[in-house]
PDB file of N, CA and C in Angstrom:
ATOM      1  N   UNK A   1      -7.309   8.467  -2.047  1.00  0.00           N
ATOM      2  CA  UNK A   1      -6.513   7.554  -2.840  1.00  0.00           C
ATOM      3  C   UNK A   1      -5.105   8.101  -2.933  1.00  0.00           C
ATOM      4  N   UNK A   2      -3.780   7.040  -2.939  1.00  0.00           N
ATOM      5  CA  UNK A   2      -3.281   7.280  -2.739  1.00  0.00           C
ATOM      6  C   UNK A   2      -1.852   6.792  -3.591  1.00  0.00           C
ATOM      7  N   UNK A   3      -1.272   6.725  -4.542  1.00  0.00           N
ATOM      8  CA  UNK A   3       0.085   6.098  -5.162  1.00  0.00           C
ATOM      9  C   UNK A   3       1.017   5.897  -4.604  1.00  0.00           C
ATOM     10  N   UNK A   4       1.689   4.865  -4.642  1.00  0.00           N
ATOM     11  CA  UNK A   4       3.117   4.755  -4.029  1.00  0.00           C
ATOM     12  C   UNK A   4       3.591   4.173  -5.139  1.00  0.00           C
ATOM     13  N   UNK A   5       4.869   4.368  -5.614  1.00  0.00           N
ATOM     14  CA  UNK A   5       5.778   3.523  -6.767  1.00  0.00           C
ATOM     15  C   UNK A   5       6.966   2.567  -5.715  1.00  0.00           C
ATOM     16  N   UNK A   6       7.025   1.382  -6.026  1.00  0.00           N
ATOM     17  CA  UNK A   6       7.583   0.967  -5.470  1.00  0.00           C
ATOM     18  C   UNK A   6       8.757   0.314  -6.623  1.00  0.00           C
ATOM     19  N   UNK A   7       9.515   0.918  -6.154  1.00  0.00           N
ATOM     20  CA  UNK A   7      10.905   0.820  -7.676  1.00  0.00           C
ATOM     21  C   UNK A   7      12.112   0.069  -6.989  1.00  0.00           C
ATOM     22  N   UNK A   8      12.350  -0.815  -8.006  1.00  0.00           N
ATOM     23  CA  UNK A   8      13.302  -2.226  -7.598  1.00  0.00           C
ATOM     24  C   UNK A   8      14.212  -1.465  -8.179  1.00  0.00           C
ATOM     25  N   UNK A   9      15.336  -1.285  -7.062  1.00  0.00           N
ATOM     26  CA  UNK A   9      16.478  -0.751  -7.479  1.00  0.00           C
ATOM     27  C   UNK A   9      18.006  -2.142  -7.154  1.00  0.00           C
ATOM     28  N   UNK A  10      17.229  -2.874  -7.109  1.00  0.00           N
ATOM     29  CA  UNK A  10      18.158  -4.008  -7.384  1.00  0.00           C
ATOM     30  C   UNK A  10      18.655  -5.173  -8.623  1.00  0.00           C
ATOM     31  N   UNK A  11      19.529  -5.741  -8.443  1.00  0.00           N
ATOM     32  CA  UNK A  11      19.890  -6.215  -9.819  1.00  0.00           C
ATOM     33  C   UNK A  11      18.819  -7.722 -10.098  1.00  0.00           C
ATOM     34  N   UNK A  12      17.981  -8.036  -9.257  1.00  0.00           N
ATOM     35  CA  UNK A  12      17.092  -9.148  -9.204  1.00  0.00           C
ATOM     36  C   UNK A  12      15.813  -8.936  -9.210  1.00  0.00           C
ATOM     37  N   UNK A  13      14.888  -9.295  -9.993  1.00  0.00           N
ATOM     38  CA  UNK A  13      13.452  -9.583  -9.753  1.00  0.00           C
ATOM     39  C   UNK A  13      12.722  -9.206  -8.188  1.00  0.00           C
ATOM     40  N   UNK A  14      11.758  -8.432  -7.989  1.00  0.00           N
ATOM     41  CA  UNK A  14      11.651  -8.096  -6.862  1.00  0.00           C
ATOM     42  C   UNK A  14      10.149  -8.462  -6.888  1.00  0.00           C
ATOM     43  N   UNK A  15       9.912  -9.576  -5.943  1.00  0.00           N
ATOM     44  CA  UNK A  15       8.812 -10.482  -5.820  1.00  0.00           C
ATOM     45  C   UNK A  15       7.859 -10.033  -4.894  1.00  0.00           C
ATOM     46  N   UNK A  16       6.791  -9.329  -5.099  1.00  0.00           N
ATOM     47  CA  UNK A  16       5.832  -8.920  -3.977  1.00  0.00           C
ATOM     48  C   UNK A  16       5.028 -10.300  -3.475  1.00  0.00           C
ATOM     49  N   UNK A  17       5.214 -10.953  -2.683  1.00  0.00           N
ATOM     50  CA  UNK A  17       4.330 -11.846  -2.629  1.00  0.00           C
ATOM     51  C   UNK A  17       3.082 -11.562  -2.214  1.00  0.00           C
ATOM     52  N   UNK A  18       2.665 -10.966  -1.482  1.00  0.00           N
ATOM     53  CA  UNK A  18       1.281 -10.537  -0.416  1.00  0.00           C
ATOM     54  C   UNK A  18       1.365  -9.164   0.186  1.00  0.00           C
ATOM     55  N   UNK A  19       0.004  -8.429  -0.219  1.00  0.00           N
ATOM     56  CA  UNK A  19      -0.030  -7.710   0.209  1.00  0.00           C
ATOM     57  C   UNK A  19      -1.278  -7.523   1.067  1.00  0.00           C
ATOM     58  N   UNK A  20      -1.349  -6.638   1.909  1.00  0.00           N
ATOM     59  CA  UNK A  20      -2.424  -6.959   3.014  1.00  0.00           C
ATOM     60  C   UNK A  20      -2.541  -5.136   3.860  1.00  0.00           C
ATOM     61  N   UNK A  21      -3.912  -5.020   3.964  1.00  0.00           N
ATOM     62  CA  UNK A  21      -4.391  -3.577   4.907  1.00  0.00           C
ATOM     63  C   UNK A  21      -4.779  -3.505   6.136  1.00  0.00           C
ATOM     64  N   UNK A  22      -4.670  -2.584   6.893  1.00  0.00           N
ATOM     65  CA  UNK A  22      -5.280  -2.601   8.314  1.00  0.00           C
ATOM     66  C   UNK A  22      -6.561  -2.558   8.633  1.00  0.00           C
ATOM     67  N   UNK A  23      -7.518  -2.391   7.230  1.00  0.00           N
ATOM     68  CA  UNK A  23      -8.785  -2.575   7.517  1.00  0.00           C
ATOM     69  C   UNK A  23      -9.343  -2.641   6.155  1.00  0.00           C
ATOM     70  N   UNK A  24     -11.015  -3.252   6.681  1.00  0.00           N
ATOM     71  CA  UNK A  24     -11.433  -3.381   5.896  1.00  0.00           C
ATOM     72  C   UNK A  24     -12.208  -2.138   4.820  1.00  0.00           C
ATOM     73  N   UNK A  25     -12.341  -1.012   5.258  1.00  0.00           N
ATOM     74  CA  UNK A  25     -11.925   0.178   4.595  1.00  0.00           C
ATOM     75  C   UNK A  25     -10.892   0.557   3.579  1.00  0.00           C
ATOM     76  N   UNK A  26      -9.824  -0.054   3.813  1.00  0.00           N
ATOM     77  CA  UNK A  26      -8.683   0.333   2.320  1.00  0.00           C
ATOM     78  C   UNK A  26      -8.905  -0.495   2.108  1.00  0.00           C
ATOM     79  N   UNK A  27      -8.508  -0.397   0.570  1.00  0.00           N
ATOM     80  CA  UNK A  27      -7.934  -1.408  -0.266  1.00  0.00           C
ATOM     81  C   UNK A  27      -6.767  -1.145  -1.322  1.00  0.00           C
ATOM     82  N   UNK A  28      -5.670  -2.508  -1.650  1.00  0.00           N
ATOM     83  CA  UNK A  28      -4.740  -1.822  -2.259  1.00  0.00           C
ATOM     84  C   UNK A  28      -4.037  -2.723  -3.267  1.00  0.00           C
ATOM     85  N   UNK A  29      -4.167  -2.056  -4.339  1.00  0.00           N
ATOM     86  CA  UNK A  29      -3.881  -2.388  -5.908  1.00  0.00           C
ATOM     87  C   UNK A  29      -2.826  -2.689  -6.435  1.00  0.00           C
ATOM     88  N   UNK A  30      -1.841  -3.193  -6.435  1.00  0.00           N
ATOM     89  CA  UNK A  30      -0.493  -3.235  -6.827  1.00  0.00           C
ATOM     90  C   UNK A  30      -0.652  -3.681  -8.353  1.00  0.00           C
ATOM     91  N   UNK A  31       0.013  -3.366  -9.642  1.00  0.00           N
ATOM     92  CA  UNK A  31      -0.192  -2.991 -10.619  1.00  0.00           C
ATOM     93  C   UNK A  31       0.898  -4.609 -11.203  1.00  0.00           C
ATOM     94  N   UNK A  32       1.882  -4.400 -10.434  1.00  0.00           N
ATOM     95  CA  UNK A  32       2.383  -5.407 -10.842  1.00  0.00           C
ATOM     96  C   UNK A  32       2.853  -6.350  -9.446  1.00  0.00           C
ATOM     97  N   UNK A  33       3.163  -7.664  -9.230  1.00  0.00           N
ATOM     98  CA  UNK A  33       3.848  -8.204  -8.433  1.00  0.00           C
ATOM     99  C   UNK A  33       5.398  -9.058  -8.161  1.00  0.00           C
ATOM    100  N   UNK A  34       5.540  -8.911 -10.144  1.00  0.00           N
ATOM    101  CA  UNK A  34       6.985  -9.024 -10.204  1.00  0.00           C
ATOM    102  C   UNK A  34       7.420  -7.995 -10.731  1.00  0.00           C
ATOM    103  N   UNK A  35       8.870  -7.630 -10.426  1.00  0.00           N
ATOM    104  CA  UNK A  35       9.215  -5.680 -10.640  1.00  0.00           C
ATOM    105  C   UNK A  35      10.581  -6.145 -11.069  1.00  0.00           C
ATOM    106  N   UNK A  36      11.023  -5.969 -12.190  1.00  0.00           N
ATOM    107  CA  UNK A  36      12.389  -6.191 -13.067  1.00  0.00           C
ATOM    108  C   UNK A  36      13.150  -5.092 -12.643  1.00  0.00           C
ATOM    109  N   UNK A  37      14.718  -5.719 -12.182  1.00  0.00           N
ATOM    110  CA  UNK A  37      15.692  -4.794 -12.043  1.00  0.00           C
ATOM    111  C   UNK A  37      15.449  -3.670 -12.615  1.00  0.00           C
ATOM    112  N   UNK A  38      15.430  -1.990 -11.706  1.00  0.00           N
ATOM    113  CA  UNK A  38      15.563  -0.909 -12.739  1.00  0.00           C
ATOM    114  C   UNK A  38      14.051  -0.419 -12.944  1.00  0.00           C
ATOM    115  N   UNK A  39      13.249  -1.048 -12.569  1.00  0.00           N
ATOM    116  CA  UNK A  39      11.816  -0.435 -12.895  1.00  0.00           C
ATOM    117  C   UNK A  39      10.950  -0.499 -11.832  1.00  0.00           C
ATOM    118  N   UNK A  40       9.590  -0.362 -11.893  1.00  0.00           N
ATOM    119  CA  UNK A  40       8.557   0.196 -11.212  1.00  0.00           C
ATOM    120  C   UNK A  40       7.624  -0.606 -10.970  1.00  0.00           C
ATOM    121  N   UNK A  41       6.546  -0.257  -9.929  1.00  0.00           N
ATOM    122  CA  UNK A  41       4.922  -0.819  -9.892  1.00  0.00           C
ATOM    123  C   UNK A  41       4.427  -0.082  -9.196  1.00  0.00           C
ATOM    124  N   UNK A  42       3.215   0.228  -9.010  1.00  0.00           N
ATOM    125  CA  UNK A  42       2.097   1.224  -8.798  1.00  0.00           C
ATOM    126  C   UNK A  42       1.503   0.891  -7.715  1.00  0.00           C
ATOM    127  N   UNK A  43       1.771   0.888  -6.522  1.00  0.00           N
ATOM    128  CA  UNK A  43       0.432   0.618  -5.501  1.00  0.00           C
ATOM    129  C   UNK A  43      -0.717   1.783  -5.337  1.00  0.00           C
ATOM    130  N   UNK A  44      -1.742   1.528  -5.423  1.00  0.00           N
ATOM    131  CA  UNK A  44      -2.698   2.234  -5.255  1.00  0.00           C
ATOM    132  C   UNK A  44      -3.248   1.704  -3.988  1.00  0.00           C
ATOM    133  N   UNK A  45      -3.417   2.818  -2.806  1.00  0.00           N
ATOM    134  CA  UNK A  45      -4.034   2.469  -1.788  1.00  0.00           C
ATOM    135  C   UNK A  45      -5.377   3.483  -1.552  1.00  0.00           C
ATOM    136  N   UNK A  46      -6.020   2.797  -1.206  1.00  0.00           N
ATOM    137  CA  UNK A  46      -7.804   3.636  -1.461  1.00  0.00           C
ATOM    138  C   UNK A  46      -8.525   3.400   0.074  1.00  0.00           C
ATOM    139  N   UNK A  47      -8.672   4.884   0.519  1.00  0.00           N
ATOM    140  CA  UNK A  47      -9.018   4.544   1.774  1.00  0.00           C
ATOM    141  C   UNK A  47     -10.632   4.978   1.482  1.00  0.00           C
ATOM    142  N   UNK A  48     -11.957   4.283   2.429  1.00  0.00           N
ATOM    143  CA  UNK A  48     -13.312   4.715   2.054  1.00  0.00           C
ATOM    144  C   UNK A  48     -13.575   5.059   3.322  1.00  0.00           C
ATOM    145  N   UNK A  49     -13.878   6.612   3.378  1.00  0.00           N
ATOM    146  CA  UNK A  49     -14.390   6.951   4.756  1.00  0.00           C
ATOM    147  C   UNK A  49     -15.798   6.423   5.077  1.00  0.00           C
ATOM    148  N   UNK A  50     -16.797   6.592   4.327  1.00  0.00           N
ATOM    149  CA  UNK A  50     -17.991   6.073   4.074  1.00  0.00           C
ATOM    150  C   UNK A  50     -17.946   4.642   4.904  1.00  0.00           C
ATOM    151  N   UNK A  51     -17.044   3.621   4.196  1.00  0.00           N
ATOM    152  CA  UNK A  51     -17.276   2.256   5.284  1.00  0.00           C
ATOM    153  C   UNK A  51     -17.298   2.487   6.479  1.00  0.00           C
ATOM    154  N   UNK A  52     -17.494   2.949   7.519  1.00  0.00           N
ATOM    155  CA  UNK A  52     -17.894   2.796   8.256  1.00  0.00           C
ATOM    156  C   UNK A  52     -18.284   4.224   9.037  1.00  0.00           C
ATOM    157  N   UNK A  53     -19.654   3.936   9.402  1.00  0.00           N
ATOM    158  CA  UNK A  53     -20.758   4.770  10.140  1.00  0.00           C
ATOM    159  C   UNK A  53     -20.408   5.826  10.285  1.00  0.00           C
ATOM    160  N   UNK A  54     -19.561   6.340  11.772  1.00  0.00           N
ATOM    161  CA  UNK A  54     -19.405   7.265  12.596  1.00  0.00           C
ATOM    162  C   UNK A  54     -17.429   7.508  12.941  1.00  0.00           C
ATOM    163  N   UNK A  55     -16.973   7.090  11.874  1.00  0.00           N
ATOM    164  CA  UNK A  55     -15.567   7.767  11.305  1.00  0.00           C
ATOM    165  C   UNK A  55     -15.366   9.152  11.219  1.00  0.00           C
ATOM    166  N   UNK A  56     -15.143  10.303  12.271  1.00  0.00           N
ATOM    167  CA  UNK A  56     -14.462  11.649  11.525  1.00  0.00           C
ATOM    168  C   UNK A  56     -13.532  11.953  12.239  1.00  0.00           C
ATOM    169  N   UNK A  57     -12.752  12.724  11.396  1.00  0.00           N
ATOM    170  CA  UNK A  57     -11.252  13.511  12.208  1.00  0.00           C
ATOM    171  C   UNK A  57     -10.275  12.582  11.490  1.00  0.00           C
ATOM    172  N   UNK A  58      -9.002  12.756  12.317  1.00  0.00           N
ATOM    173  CA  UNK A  58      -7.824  12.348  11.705  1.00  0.00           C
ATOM    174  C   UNK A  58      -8.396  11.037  12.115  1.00  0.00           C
ATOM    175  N   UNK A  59      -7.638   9.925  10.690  1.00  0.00           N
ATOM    176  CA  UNK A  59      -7.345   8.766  10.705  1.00  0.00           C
ATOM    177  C   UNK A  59      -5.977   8.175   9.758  1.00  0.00           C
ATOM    178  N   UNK A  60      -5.594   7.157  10.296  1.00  0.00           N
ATOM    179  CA  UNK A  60      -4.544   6.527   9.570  1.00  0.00           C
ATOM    180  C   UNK A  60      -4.844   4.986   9.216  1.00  0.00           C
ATOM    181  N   UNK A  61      -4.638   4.815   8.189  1.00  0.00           N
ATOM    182  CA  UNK A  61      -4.612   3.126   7.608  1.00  0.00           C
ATOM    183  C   UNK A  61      -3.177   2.397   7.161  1.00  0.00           C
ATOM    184  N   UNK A  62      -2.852   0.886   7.605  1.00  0.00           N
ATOM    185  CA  UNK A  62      -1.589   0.686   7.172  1.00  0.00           C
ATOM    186  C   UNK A  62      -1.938  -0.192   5.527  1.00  0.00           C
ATOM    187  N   UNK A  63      -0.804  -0.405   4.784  1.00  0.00           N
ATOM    188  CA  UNK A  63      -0.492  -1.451   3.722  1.00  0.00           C
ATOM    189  C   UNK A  63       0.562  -1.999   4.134  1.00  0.00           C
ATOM    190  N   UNK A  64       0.938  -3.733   4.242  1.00  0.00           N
ATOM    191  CA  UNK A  64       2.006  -4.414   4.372  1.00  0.00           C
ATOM    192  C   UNK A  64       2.395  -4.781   3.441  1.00  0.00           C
ATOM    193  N   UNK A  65       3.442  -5.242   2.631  1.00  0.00           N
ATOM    194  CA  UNK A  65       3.837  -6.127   1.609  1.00  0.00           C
ATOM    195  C   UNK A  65       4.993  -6.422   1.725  1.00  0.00           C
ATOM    196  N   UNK A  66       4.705  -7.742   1.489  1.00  0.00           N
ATOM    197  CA  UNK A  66       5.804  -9.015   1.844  1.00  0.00           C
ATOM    198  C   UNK A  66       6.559  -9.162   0.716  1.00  0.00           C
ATOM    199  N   UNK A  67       7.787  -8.971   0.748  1.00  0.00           N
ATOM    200  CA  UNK A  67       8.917  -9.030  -0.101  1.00  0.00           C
ATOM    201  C   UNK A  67       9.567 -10.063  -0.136  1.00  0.00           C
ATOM    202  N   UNK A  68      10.559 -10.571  -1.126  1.00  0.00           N
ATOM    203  CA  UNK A  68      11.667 -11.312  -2.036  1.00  0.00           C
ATOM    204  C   UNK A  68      13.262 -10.964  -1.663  1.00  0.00           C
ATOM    205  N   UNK A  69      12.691  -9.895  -0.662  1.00  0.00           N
ATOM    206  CA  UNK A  69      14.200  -8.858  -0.280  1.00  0.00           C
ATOM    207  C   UNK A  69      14.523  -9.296   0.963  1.00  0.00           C
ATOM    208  N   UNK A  70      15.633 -10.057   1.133  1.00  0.00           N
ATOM    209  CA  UNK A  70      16.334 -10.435   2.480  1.00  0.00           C
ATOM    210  C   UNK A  70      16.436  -8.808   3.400  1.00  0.00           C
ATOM    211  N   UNK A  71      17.051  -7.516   2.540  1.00  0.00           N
ATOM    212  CA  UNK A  71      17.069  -6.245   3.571  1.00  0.00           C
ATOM    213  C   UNK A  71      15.936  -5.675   3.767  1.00  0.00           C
ATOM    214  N   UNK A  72      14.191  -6.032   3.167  1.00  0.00           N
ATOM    215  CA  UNK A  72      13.492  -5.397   3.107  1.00  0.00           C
ATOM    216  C   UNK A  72      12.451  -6.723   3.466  1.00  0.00           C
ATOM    217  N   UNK A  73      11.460  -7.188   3.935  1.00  0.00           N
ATOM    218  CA  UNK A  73      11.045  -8.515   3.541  1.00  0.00           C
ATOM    219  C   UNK A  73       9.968  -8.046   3.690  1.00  0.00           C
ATOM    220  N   UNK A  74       9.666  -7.001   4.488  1.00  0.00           N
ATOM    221  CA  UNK A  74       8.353  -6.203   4.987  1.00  0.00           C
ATOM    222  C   UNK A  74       8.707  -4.991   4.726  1.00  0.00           C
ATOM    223  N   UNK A  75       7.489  -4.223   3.893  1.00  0.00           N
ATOM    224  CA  UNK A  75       7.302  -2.864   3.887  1.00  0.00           C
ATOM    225  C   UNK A  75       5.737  -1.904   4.522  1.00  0.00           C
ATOM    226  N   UNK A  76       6.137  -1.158   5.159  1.00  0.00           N
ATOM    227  CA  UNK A  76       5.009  -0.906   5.429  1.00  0.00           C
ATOM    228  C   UNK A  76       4.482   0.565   5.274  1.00  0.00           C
ATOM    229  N   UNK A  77       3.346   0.979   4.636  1.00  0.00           N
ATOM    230  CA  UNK A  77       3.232   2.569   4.040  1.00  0.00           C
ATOM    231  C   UNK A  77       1.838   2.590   4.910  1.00  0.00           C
ATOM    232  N   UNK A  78       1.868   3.802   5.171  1.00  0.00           N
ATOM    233  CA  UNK A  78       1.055   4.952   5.909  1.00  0.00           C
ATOM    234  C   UNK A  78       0.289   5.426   5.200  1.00  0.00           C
ATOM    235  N   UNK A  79      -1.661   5.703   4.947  1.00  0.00           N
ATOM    236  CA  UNK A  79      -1.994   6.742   4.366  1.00  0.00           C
ATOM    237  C   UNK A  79      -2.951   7.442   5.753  1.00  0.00           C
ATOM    238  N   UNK A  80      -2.504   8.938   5.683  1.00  0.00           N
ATOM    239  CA  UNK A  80      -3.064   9.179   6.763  1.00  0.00           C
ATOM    240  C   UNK A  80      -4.211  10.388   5.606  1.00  0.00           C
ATOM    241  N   UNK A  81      -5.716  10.362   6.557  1.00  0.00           N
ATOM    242  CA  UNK A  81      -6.719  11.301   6.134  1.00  0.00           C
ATOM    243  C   UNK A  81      -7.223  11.710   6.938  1.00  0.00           C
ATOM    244  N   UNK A  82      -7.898  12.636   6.550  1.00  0.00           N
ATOM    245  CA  UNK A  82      -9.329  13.765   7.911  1.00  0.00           C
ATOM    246  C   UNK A  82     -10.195  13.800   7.259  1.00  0.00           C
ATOM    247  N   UNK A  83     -11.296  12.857   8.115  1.00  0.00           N
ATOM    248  CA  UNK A  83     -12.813  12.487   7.205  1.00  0.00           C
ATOM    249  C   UNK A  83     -13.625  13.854   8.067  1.00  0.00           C
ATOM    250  N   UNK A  84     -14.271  14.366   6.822  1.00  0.00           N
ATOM    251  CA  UNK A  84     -14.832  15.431   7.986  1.00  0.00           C
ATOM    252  C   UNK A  84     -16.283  15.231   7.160  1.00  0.00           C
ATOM    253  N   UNK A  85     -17.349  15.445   8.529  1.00  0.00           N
ATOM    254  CA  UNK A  85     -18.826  15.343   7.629  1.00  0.00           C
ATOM    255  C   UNK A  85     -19.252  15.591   6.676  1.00  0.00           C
ATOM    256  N   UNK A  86     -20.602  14.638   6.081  1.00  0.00           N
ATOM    257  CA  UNK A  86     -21.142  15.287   4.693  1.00  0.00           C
ATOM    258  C   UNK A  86     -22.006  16.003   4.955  1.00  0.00           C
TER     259      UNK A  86
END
């Protein structure tokens, strides 16, 4: 598991519209989806090695989220892990 703060450092409302993962293994929490000039929101991204079978070694999962931001409209965060046997 993993936090990202995603902090609107602009003078406008910063509108997450959709957010979306590279698999069905993560999943990811955004705390809020409208973010007031000057402040914060919480993504929580949760990767489950367990979903699926025969997963070990390095892996990486993406999060997209679609923005309100003409310079940003897409963001995209990385959680990388090393599932190693139980």
């Amino acid at each position: 598991q993993q936090t990202f703060p995603i902090q609107n450092t602009g003078d406008q409302p910063l509108l997450i519209t959709s957010v979306v993962t590279s698999c069905g293994c993560t999943t990811a929490d955004l705390s809020s989806s409208v973010i007031p000039p000057g402040t914060r929101a919480d993504l929580v991204i949760t990767f489950d090695p367990g979903y699926h079978k025969n997963t070990f070694g390095p892996v990486t999962r993406v999060a997209w989220l679609e923005t309100n931001d003409p310079a940003m409209p897409l963001i995209e965060l990385r959680v990388d892990a090393n599932v190693v046997a139980r």
